[in-house]
C-alpha atoms as a PDB file:
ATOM      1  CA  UNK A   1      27.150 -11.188  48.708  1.00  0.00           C
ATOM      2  CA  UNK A   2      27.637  -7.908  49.917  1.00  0.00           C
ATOM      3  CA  UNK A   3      24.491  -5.599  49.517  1.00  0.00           C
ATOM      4  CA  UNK A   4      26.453  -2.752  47.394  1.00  0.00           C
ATOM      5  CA  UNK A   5      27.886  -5.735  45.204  1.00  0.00           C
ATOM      6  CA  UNK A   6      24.325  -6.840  44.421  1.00  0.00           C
ATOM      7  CA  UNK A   7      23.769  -3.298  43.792  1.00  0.00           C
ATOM      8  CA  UNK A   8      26.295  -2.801  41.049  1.00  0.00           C
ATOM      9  CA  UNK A   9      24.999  -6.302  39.473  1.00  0.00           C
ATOM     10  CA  UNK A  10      21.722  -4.856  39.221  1.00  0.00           C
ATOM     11  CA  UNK A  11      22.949  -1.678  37.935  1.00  0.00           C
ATOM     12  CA  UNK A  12      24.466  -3.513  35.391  1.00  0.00           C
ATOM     13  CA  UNK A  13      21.567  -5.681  34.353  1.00  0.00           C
ATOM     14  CA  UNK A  14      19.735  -2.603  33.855  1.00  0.00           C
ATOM     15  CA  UNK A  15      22.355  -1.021  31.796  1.00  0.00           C
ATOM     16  CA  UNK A  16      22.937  -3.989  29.715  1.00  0.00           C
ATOM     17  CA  UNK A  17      18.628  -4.455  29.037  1.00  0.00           C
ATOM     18  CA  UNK A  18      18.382  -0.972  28.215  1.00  0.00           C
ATOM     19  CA  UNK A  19      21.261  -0.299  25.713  1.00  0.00           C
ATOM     20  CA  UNK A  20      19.548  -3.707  23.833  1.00  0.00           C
ATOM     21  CA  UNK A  21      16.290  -2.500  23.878  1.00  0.00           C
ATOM     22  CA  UNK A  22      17.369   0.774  22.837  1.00  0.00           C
ATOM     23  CA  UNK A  23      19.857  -0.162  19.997  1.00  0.00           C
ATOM     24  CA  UNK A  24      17.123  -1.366  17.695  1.00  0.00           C
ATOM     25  CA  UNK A  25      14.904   1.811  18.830  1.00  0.00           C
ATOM     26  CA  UNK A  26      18.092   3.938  17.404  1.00  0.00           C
ATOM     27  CA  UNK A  27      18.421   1.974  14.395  1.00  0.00           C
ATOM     28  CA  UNK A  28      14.574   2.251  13.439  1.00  0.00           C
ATOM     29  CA  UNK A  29      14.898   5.651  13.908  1.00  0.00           C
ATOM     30  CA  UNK A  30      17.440   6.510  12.161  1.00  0.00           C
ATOM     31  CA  UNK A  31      15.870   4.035   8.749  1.00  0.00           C
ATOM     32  CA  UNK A  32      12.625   6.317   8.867  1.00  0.00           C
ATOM     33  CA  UNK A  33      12.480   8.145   5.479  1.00  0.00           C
ATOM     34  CA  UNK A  34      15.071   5.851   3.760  1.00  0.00           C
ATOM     35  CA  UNK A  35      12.710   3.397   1.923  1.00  0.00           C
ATOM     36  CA  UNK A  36      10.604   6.770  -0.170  1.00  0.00           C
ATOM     37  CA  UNK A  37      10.346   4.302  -3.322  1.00  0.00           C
ATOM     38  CA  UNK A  38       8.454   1.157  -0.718  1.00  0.00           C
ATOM     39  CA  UNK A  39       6.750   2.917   1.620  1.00  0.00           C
ATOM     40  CA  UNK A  40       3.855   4.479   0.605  1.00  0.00           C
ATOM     41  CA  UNK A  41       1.438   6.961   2.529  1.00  0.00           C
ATOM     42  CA  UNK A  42      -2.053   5.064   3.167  1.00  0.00           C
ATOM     43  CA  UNK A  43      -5.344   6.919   2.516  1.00  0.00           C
ATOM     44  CA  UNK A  44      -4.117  10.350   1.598  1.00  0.00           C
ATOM     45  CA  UNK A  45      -7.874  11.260   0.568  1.00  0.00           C
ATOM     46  CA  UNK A  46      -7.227  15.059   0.812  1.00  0.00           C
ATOM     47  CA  UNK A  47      -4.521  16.798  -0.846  1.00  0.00           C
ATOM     48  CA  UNK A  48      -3.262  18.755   1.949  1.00  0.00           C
ATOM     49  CA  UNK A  49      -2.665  15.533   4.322  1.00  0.00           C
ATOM     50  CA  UNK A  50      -0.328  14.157   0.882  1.00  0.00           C
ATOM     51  CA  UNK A  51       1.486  17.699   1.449  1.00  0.00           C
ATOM     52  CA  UNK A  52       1.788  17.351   5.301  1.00  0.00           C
ATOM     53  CA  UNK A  53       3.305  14.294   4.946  1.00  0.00           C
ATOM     54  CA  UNK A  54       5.144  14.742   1.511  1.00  0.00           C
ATOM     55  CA  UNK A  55       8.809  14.817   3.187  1.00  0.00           C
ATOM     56  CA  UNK A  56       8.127  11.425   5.000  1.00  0.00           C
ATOM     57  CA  UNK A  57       5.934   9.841   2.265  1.00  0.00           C
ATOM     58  CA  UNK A  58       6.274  11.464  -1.326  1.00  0.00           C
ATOM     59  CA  UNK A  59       4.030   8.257  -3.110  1.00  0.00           C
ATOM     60  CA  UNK A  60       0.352   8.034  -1.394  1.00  0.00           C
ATOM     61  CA  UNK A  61      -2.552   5.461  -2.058  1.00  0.00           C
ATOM     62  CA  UNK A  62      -6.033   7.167  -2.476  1.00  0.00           C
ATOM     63  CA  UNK A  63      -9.567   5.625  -2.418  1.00  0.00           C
ATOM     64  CA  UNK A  64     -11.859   6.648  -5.194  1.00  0.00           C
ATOM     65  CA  UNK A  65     -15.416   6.085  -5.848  1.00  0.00           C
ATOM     66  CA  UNK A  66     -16.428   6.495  -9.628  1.00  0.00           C
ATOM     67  CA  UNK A  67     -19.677   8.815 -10.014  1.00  0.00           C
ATOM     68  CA  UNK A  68     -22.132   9.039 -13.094  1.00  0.00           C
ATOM     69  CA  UNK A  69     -19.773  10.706 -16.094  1.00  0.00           C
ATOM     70  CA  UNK A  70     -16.739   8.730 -15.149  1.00  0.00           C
ATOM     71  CA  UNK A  71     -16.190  11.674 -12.437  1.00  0.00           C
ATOM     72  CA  UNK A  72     -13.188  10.072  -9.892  1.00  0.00           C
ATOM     73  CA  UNK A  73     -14.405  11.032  -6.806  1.00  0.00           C
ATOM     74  CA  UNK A  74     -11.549  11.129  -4.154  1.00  0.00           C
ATOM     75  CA  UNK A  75     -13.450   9.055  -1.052  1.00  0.00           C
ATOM     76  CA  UNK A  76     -13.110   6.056   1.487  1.00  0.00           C
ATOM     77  CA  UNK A  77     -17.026   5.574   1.586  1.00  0.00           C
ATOM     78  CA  UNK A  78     -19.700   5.484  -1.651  1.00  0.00           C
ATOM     79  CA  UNK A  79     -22.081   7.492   0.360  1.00  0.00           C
ATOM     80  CA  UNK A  80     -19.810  10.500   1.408  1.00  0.00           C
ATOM     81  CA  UNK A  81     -18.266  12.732  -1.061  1.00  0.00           C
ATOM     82  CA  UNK A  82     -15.953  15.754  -0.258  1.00  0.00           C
ATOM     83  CA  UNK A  83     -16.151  17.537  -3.968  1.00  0.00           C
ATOM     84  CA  UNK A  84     -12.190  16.370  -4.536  1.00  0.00           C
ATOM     85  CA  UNK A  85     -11.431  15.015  -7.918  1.00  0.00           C
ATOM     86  CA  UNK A  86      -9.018  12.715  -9.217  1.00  0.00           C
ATOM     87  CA  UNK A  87      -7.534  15.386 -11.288  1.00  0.00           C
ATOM     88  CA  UNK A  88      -5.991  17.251  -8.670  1.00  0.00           C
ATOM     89  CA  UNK A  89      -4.072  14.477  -7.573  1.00  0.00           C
ATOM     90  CA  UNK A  90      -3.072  14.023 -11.360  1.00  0.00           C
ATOM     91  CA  UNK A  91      -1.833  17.468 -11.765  1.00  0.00           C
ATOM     92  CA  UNK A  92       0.362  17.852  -8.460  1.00  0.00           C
ATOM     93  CA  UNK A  93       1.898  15.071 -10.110  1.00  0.00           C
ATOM     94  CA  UNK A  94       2.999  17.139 -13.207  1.00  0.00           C
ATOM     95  CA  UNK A  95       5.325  19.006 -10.737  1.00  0.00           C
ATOM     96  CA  UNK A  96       7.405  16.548  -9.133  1.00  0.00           C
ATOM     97  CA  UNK A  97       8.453  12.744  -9.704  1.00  0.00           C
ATOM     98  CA  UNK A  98       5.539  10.967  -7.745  1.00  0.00           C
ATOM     99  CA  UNK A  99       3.879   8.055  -7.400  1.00  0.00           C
ATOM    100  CA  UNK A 100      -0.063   7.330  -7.003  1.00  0.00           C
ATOM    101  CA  UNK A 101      -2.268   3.870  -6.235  1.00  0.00           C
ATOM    102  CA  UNK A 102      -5.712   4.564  -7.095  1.00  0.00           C
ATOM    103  CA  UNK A 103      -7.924   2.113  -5.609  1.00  0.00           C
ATOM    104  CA  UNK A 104     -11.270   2.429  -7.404  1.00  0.00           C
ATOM    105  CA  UNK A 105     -14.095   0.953  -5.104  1.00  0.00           C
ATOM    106  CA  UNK A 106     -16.654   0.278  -7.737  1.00  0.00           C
ATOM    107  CA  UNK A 107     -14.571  -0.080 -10.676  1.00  0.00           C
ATOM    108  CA  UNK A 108     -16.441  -2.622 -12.992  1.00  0.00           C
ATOM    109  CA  UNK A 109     -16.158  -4.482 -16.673  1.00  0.00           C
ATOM    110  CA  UNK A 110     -19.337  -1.636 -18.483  1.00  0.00           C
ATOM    111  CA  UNK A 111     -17.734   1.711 -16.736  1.00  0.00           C
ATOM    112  CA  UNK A 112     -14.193   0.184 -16.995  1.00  0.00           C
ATOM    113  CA  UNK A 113     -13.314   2.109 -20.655  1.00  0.00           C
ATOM    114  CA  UNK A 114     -14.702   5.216 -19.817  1.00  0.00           C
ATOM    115  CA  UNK A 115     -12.585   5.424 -16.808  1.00  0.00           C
ATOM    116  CA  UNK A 116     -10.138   4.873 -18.994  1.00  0.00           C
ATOM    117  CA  UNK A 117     -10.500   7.283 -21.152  1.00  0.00           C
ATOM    118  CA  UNK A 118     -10.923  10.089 -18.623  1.00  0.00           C
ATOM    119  CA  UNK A 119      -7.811   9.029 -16.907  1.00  0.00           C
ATOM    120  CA  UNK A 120      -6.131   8.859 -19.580  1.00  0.00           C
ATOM    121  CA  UNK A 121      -7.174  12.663 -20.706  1.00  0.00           C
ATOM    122  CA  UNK A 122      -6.472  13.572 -17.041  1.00  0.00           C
ATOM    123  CA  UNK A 123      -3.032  12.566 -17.672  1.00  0.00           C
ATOM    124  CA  UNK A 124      -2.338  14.053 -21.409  1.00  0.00           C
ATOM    125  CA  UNK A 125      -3.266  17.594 -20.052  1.00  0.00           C
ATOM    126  CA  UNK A 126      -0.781  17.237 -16.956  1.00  0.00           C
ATOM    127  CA  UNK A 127       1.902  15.278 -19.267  1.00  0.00           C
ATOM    128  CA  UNK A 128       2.127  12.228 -16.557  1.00  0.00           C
ATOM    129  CA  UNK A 129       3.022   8.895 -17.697  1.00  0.00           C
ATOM    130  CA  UNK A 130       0.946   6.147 -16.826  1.00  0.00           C
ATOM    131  CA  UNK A 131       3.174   4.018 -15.447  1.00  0.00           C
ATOM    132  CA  UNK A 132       3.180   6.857 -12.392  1.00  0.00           C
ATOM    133  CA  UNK A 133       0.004   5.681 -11.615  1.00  0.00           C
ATOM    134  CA  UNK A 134      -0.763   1.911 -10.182  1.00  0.00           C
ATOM    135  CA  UNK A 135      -4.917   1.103 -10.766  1.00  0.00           C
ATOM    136  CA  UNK A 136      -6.364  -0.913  -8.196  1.00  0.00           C
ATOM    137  CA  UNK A 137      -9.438  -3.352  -7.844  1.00  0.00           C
ATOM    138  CA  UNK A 138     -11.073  -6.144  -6.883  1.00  0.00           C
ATOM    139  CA  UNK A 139     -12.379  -7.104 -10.256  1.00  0.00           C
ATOM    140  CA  UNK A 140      -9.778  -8.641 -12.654  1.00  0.00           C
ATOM    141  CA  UNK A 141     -11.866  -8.441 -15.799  1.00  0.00           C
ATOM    142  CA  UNK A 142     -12.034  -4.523 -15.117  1.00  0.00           C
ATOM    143  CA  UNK A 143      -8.729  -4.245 -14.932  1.00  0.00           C
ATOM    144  CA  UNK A 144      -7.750  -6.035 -18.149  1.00  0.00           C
ATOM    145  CA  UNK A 145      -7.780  -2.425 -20.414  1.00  0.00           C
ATOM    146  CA  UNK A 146      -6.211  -1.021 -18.308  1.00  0.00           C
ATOM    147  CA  UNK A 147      -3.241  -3.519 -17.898  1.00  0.00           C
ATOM    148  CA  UNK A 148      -2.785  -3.658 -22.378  1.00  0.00           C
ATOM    149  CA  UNK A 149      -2.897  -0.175 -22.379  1.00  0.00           C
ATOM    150  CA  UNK A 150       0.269   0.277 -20.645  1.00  0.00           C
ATOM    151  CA  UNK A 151      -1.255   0.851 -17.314  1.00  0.00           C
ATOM    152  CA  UNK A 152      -0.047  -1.165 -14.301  1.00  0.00           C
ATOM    153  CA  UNK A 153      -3.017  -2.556 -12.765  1.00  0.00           C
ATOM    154  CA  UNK A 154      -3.490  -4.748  -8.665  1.00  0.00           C
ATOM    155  CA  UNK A 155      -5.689  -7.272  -8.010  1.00  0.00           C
ATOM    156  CA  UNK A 156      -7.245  -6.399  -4.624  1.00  0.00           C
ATOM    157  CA  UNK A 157      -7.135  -9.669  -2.304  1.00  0.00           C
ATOM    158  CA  UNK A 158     -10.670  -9.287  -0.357  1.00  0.00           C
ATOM    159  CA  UNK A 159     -10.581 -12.392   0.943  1.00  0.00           C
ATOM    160  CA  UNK A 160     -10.566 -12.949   4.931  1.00  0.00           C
ATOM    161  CA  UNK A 161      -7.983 -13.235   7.466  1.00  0.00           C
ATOM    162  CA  UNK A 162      -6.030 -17.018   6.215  1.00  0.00           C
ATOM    163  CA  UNK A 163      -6.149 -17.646  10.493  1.00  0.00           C
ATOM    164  CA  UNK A 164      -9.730 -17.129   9.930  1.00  0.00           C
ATOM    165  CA  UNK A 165     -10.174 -19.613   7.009  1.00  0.00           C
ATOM    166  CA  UNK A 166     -10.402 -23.783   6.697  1.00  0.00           C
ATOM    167  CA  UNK A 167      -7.676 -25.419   5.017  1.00  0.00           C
ATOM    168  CA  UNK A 168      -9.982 -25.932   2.187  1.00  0.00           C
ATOM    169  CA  UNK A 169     -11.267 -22.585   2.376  1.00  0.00           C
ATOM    170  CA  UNK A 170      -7.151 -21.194   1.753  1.00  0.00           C
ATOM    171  CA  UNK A 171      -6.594 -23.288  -0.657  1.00  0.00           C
ATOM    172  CA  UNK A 172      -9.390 -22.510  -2.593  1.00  0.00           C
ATOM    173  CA  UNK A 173      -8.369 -18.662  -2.104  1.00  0.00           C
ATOM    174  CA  UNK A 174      -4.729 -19.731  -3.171  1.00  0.00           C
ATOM    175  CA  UNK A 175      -6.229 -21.465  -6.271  1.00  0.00           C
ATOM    176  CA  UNK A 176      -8.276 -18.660  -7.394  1.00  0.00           C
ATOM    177  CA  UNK A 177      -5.121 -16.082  -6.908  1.00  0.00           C
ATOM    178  CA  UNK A 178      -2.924 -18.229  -9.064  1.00  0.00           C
ATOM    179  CA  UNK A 179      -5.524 -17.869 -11.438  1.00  0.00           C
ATOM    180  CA  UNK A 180      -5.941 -14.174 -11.378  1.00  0.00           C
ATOM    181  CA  UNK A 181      -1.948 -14.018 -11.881  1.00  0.00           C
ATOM    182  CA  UNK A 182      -1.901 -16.062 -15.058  1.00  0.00           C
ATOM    183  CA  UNK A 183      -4.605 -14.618 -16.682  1.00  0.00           C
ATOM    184  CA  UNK A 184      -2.431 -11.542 -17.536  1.00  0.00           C
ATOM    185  CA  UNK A 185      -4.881  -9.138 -16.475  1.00  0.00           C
ATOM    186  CA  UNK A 186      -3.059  -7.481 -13.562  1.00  0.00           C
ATOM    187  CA  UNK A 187       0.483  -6.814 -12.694  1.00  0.00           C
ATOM    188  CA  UNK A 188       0.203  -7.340  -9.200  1.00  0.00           C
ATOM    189  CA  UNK A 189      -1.924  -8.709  -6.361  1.00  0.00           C
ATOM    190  CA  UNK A 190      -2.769  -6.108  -3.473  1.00  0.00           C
ATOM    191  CA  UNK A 191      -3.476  -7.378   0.179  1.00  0.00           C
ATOM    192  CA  UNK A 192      -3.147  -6.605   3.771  1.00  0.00           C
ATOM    193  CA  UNK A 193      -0.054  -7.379   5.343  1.00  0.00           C
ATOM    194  CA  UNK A 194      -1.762 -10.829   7.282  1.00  0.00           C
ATOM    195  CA  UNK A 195      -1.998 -12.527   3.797  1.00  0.00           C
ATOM    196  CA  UNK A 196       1.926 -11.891   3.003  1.00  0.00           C
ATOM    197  CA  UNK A 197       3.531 -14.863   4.807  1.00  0.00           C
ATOM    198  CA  UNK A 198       0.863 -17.235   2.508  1.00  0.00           C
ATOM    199  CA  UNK A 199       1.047 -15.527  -0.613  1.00  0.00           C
ATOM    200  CA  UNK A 200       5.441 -15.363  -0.159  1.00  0.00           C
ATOM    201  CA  UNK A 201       5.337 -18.809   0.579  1.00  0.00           C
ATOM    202  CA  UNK A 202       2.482 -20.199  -1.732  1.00  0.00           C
ATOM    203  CA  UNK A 203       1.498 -17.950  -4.710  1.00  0.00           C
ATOM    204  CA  UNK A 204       4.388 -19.493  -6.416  1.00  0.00           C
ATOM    205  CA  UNK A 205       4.049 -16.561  -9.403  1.00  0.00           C
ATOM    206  CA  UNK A 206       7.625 -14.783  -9.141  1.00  0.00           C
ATOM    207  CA  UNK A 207       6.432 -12.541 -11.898  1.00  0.00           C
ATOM    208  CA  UNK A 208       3.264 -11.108  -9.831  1.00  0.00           C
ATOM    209  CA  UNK A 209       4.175  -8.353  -7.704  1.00  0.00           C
ATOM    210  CA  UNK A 210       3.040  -8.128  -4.310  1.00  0.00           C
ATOM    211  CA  UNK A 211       1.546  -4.674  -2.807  1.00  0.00           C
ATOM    212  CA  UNK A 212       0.685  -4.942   0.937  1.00  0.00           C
ATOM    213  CA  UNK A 213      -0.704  -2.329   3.826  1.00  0.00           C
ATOM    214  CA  UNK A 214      -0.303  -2.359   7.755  1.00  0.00           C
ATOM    215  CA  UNK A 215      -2.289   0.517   8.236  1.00  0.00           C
ATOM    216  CA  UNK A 216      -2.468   0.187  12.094  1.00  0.00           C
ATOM    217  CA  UNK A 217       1.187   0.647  12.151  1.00  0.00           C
ATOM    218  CA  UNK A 218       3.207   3.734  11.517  1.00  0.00           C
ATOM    219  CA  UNK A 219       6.798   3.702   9.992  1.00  0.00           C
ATOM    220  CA  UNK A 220       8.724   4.067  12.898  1.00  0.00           C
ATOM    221  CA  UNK A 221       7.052   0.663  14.535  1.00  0.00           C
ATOM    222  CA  UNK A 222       7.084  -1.209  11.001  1.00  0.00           C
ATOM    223  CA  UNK A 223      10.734  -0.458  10.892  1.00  0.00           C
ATOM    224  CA  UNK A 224      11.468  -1.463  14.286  1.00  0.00           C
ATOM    225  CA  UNK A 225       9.600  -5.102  14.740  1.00  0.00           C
ATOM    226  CA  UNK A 226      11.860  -7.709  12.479  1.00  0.00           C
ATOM    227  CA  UNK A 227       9.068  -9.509  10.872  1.00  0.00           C
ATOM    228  CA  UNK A 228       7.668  -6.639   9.562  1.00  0.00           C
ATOM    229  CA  UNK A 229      10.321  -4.756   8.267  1.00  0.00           C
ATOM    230  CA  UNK A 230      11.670  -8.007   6.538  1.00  0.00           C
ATOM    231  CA  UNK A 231       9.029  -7.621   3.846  1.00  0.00           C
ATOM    232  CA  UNK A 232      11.748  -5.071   2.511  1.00  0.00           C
ATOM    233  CA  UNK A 233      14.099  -7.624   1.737  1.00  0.00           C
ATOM    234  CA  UNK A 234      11.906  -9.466  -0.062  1.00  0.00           C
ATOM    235  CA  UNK A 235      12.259  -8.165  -4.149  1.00  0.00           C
ATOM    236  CA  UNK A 236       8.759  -9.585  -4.703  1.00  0.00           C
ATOM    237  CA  UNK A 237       7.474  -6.505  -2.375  1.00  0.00           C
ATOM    238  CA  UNK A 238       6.992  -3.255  -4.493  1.00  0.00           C
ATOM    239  CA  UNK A 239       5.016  -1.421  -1.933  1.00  0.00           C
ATOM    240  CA  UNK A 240       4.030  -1.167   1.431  1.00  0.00           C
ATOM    241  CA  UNK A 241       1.392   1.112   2.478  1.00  0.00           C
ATOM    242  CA  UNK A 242       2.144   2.440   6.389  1.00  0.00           C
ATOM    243  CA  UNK A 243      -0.691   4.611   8.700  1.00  0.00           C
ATOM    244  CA  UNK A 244       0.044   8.486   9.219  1.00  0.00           C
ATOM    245  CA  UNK A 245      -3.313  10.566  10.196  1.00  0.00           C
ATOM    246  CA  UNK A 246      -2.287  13.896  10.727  1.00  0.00           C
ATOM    247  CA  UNK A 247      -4.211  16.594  11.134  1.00  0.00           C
ATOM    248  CA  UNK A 248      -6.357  16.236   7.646  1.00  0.00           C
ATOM    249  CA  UNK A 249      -7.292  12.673   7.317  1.00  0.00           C
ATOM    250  CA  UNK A 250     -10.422  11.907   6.230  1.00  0.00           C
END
């Protein structure tokens, strides 16, 4: 074969490889910001980091620690706190249609009432319905209030990787899920996105919502690899919590 022949085939492999790995590139691109109602901002711990990214992400998942006096201290870790209450969060929502997950690290069945009670007087002042707000733990039992008040309420899945667990040891997880479904106590479970394909496949409760995060992975990429981004196709899926640091994460 003539050398400018092989050429033009080459040429034309490389065409032909690049417009097909840049055609789902485009199309990722141009999906980012379409899905404001599933994909949720992870970790938005300060208020100006929910602003930064309020165009991109207008619902956000915070971390809370609860102090002495049912004070809802905005914070990843117990032993660090930055001064930021709950009820600013509550009150930017008073302006605007948003959505919040609070996941409560150390919520429990003796403080559960009076954290209650405070958000619920949190959210009188700013005139926010509850069902705004999604309450999350890993403590069923503390969540029960919460749930027949009107609140909806997510089971937080702590177990370990399934690829890290025996076959007895997943089933026994499985078991123990199914149970915290039925018992009517939460409206959702809430895991990382490696549990999905087992609890989609083997929960077997298509009244449970399922709340998810791939926090290593920002929208763009979570739109662009197919078995991720099928997880929006999947009705079962209310929300998926994506990674954006920006320049006031903490």
């Amino acid at each position: 074969m003539p050398t400018w022949n092989k050429r033009r085939l080459l040429w034309g492999l490389f065409i032909v490889l690049f417009v097909a790995a840049a055609l789902p590139c485009i199309h990722a691109w141009q999906q980012t910001g379409k899905y404001p109602d599933r994909l949720w901002l992870h970790r938005a711990n300060s208020l100006e980091k929910w602003e930064e990214f309020s165009a991109l992400y207008p619902n956000a998942e915070i971390d809370i620690t609860v102090r002495e006096g049912a004070v809802l201290d905005v914070t990843h870790d117990e032993p660090v706190s930055f001064g930021l209450c709950a009820d600013r969060y509550i009150q930017a929502l008073a302006h605007n249609d948003r959505r919040l997950w609070l996941d409560i690290k150390n919520l429990a069945p003796p403080i559960a009432h009076s954290v209650m009670e405070r958000l619920d007087s949190m959210l009188a002042v700013a005139h926010v319905e509850r069902t705004r707000l999604i309450i999350e733990s890993d403590n069923a039992e503390a969540l029960a209030p919460f749930k027949q008040r009107g609140y909806y309420t997510s089971y937080y899945v702590r177990y370990d990787n399934p690829a890290h667990l025996t076959p007895d040891e997943l089933t026994a997880a499985l078991r123990h899920l199914r149970k915290v479904a039925d018992s009517g106590q939460v409206s959702a479970l809430s895991f990382p996105i490696h549990w999905y394909s087992n609890l989609h496949h083997h929960l077997q409760r298509p009244n449970i919502d399922l709340l998810t995060w791939d926090h290593h992975t920002r929208q763009w990429t979570f739109l662009l690899l197919p078995w991720k981004r099928a997880l929006l196709n999947d009705p079962q899926v209310k929300v998926i919590l994506l990674k954006k640091k920006g320049s006031h994460h903490r």
